[in-house]
N, C-alpha and C. Protein backbone atom coordinates (compact mmCIF):
# COMPACT_ATOMS: atom_id res chain seq x y z
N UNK A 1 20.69 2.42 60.46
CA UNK A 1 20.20 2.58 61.81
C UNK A 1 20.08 1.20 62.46
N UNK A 2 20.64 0.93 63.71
CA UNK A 2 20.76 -0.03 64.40
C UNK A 2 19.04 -0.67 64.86
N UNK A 3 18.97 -1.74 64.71
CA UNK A 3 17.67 -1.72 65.18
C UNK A 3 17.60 -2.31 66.84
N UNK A 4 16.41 -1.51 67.57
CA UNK A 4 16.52 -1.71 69.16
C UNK A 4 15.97 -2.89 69.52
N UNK A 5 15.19 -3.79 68.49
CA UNK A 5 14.82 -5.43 69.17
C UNK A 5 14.69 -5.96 67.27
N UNK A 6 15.09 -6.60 66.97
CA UNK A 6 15.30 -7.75 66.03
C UNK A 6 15.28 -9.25 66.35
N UNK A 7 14.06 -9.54 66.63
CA UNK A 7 14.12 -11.24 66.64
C UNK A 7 13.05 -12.26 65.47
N UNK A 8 13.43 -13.17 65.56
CA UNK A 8 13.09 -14.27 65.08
C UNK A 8 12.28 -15.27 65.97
N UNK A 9 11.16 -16.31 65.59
CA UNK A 9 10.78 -16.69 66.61
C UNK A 9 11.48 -18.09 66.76
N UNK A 10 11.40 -18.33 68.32
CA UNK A 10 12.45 -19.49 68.76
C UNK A 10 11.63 -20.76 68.40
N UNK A 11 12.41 -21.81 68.53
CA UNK A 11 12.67 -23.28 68.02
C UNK A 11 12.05 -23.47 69.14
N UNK A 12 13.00 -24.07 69.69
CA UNK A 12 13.03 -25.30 71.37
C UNK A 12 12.40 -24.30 72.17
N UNK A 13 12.28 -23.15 72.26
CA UNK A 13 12.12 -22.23 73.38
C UNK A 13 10.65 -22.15 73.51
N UNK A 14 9.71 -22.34 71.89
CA UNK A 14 8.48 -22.04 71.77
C UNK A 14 7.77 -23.56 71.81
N UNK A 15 8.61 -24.23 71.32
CA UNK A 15 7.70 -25.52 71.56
C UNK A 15 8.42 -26.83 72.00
N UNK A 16 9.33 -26.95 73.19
CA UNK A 16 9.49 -27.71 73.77
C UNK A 16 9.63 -29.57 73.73
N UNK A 17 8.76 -29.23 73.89
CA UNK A 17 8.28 -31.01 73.69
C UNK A 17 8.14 -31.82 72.25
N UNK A 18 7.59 -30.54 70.90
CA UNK A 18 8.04 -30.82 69.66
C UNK A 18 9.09 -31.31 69.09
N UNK A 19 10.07 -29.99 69.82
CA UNK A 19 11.63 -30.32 69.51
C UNK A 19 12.09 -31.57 69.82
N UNK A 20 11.81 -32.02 71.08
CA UNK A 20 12.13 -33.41 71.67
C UNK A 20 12.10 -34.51 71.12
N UNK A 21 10.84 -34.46 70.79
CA UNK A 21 9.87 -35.38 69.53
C UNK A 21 10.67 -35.23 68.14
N UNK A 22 10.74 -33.91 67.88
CA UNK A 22 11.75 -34.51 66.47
C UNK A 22 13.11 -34.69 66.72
N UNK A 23 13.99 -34.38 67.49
CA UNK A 23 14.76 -34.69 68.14
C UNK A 23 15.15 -36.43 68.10
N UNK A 24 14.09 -37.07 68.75
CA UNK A 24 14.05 -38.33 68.71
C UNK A 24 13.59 -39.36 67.52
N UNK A 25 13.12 -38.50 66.79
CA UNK A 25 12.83 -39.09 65.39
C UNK A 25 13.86 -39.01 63.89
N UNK A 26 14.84 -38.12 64.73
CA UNK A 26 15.97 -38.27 63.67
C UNK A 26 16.58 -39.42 62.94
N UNK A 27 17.18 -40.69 64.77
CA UNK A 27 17.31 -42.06 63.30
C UNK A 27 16.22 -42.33 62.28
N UNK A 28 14.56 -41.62 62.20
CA UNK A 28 13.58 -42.45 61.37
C UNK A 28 13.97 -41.00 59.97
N UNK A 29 14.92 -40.49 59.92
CA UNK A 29 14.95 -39.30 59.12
C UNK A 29 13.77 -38.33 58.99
N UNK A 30 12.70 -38.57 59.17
CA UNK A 30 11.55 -38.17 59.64
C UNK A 30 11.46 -36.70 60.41
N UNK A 31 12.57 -37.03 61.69
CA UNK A 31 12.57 -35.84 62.87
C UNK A 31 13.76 -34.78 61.99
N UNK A 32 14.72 -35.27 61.13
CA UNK A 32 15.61 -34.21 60.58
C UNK A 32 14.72 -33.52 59.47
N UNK A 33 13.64 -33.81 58.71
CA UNK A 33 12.87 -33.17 57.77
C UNK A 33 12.51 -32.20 58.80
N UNK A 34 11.82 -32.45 59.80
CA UNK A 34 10.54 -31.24 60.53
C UNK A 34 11.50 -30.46 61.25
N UNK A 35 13.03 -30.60 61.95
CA UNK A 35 13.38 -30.16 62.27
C UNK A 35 13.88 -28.67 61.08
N UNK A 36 14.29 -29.22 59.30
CA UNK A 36 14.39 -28.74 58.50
C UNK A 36 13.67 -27.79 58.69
N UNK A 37 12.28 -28.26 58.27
CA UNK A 37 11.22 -27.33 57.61
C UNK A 37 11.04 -26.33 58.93
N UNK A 38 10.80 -26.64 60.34
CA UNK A 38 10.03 -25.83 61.20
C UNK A 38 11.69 -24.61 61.37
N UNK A 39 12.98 -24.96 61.33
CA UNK A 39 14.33 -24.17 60.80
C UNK A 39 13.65 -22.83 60.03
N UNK A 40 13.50 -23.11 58.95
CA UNK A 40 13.34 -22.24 57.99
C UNK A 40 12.60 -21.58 57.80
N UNK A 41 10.97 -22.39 58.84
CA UNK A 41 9.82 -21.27 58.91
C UNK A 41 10.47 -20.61 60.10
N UNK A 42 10.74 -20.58 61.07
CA UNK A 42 11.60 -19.60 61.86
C UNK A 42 12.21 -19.03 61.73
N UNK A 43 13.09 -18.96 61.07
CA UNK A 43 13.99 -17.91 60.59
C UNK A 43 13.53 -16.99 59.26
N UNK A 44 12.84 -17.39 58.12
CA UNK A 44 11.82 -17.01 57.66
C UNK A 44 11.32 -15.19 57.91
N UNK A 45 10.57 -15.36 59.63
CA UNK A 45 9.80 -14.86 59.94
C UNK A 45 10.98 -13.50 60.88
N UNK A 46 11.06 -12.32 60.77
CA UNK A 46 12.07 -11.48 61.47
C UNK A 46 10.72 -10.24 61.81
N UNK A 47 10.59 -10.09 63.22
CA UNK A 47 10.14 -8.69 63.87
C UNK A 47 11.40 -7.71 64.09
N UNK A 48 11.50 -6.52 63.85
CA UNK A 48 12.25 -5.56 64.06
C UNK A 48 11.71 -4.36 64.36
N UNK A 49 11.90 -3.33 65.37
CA UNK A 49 11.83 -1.97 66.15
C UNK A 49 13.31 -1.26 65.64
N UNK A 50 12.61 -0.96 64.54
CA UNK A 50 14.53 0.17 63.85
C UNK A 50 13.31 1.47 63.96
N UNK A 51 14.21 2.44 64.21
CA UNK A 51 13.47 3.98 64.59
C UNK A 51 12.43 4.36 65.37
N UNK A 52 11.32 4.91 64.12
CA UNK A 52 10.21 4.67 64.52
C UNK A 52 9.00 3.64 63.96
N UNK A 53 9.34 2.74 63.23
CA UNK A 53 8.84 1.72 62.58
C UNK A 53 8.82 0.41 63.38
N UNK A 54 8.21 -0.13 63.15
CA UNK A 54 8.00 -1.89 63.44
C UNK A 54 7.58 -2.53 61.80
N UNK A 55 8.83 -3.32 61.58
CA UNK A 55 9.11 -3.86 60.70
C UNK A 55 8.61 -5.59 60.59
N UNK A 56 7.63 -6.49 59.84
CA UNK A 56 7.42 -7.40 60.29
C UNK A 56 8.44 -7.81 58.40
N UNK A 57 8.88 -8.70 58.77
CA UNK A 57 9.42 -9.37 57.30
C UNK A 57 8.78 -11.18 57.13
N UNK A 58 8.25 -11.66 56.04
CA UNK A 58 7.96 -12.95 56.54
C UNK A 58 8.31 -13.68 54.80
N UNK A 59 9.04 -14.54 54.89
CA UNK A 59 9.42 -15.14 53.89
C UNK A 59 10.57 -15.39 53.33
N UNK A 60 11.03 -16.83 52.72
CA UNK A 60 12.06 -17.01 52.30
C UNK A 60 12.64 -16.84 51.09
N UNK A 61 11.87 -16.83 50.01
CA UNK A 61 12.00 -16.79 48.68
C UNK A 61 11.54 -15.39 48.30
N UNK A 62 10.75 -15.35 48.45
CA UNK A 62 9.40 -14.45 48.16
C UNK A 62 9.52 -13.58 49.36
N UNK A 63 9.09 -12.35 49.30
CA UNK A 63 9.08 -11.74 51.01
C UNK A 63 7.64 -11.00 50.92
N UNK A 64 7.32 -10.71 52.24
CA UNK A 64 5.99 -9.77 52.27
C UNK A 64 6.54 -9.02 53.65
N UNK A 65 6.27 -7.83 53.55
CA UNK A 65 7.28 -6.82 54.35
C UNK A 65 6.06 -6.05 54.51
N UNK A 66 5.95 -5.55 56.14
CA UNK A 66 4.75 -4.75 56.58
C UNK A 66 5.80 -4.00 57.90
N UNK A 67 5.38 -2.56 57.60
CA UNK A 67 5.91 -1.36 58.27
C UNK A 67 4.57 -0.60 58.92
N UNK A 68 4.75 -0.46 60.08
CA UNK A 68 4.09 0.74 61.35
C UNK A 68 5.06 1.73 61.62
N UNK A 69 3.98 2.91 62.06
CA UNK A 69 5.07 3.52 62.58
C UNK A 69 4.50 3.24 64.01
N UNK A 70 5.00 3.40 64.77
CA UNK A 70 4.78 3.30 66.23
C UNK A 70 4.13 3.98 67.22
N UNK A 71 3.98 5.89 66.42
CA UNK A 71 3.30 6.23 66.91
C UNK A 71 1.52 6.07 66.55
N UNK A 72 1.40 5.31 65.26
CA UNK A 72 0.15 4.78 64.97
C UNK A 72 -0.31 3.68 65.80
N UNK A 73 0.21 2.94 66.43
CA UNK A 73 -0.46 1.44 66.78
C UNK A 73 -1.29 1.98 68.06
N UNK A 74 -2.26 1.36 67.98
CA UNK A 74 -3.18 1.81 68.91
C UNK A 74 -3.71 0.92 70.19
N UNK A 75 -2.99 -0.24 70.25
CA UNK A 75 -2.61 -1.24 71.40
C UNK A 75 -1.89 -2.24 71.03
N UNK A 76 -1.20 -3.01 71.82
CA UNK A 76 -0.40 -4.15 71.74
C UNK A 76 -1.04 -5.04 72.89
N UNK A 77 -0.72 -6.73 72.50
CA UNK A 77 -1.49 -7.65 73.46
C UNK A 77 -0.42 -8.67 73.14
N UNK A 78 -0.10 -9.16 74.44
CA UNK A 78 0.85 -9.86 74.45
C UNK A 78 0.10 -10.82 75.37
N UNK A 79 0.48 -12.54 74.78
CA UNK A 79 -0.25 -13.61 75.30
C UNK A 79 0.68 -14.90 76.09
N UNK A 80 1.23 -14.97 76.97
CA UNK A 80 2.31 -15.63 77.62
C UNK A 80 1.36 -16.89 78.04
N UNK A 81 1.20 -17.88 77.76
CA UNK A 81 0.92 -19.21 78.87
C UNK A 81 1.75 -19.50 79.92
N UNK A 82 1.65 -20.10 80.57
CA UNK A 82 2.28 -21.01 81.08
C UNK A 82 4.33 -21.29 80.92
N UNK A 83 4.05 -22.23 80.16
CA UNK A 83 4.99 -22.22 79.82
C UNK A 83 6.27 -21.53 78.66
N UNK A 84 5.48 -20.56 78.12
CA UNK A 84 5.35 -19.80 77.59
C UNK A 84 6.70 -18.65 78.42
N UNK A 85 6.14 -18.48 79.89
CA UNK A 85 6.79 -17.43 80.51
C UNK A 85 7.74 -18.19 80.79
N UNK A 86 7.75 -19.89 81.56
CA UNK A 86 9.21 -20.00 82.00
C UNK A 86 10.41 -19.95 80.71
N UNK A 87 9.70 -20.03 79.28
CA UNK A 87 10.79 -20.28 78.36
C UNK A 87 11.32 -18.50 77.55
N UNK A 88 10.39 -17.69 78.57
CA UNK A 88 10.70 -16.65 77.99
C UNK A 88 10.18 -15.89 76.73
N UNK A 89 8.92 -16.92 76.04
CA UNK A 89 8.28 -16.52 74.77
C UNK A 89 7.07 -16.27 74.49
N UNK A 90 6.42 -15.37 73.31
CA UNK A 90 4.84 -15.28 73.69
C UNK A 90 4.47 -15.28 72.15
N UNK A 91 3.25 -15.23 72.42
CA UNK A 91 2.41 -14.37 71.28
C UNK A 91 2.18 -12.18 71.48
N UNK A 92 2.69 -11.98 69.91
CA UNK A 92 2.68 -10.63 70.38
C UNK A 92 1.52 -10.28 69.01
N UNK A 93 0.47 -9.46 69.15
CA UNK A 93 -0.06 -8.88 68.58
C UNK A 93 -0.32 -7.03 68.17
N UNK A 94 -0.28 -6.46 67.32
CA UNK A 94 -0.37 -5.05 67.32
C UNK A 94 -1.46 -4.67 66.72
N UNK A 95 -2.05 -3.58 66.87
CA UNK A 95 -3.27 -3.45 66.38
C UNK A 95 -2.82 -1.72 66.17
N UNK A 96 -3.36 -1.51 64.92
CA UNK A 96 -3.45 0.26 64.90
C UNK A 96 -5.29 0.91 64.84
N UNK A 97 -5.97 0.21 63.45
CA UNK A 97 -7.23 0.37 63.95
C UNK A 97 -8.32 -1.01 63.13
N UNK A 98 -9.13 -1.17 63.75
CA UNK A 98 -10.09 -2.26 62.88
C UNK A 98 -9.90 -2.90 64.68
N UNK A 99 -10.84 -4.15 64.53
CA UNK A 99 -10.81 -5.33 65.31
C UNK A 99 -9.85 -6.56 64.89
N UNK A 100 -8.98 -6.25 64.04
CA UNK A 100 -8.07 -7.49 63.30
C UNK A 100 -7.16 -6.88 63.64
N UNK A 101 -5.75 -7.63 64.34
CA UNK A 101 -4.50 -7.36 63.94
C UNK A 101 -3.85 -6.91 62.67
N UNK A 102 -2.63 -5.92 62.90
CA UNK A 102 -1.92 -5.43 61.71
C UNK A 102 -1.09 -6.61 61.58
N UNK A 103 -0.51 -6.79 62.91
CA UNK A 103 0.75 -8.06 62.88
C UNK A 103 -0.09 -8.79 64.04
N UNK A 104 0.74 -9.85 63.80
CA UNK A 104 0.36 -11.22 64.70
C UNK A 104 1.89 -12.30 64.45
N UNK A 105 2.79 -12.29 65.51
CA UNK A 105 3.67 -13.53 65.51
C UNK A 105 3.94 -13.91 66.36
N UNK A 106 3.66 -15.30 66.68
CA UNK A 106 3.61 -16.37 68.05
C UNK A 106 5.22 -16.63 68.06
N UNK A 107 5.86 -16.71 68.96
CA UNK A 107 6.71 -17.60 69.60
C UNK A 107 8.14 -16.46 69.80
N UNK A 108 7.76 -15.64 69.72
CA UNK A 108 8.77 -14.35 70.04
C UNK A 108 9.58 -14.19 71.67
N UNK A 109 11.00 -14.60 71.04
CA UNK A 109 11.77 -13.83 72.52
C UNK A 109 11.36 -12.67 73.06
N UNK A 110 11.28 -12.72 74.54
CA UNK A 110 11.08 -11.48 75.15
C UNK A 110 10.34 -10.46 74.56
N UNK A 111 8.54 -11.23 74.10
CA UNK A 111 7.37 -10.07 74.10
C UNK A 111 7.25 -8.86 74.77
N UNK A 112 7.58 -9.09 76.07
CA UNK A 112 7.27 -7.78 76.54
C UNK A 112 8.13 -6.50 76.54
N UNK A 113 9.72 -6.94 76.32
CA UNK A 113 10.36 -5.97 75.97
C UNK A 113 10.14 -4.88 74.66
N UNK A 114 9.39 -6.03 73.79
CA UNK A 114 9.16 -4.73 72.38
C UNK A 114 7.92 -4.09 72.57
N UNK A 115 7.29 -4.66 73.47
CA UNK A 115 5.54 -3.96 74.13
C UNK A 115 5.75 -2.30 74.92
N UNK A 116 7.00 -2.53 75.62
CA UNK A 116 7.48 -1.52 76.29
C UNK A 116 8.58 -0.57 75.27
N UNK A 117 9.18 -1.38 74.59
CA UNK A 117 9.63 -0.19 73.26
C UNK A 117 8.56 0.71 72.32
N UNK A 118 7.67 -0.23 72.55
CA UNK A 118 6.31 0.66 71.65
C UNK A 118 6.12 1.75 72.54
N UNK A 119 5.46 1.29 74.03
CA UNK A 119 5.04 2.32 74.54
C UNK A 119 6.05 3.46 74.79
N UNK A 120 7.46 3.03 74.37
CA UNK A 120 8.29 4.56 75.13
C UNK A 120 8.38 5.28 74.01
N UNK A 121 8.46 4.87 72.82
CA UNK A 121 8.24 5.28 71.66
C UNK A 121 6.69 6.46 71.48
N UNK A 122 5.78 5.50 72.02
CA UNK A 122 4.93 6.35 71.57
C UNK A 122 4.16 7.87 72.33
N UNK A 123 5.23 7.50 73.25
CA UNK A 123 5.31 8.56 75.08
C UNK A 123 6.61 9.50 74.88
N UNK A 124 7.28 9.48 73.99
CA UNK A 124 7.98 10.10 73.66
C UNK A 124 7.65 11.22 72.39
């Protein structure tokens, strides 16, 4: 089954001025390590909307894999700053029940599109 939003959270898109910074620290080899490491924690980390599930996957070696179904979650909160919106990325949170998030992952393409897949999902 095809999944309807699969992302990863962005690099340059989520933190800007970081990137720059390591960017410019590459001749000290320095900026190619963090560029490494912050690589791999990004990609690492995969949100997916396949069916009726929300799939969070987090890890490279090792994995820890957490499944919703969609018609359980009992709000979503999506946190855009500033700059945040011109780059297109947020913090997305889901909650089914408790005062703690089920999931929580910052720096996600187009939050609000999987906010609105929840809700048609769960209106359906």
């Amino acid at each position: 089954m095809e999944a309807k939003y699969a992302e990863s959270p962005a690099m340059f898109r989520n933190n800007p001025l970081g990137f720059i910074l390591a960017v410019l620290l590459i001749p000290l080899v320095v900026g190619l390590v963090i560029l490494l490491v912050w690589y791999l924690r990004c990609k690492s980390t995969k949100l997916e909307f396949v069916g009726n599930d929300l799939v969070l996957e987090k890890g490279l070696l090792s994995k820890a894999r957490t499944e919703l179904d969609a018609r359980g979650i009992r709000s979503v909160k999506v946190y855009q700053s500033f700059f945040d919106r011109i780059f297109g990325v947020g913090k997305i949170s889901i909650f089914t029940a408790g005062d703690a998030p089920e999931i929580e992952v910052a720096g996600l393409p187009r939050p609000n599109d999987l906010r609105e897949l929840i809700k048609a999902e769960q209106d359906a």
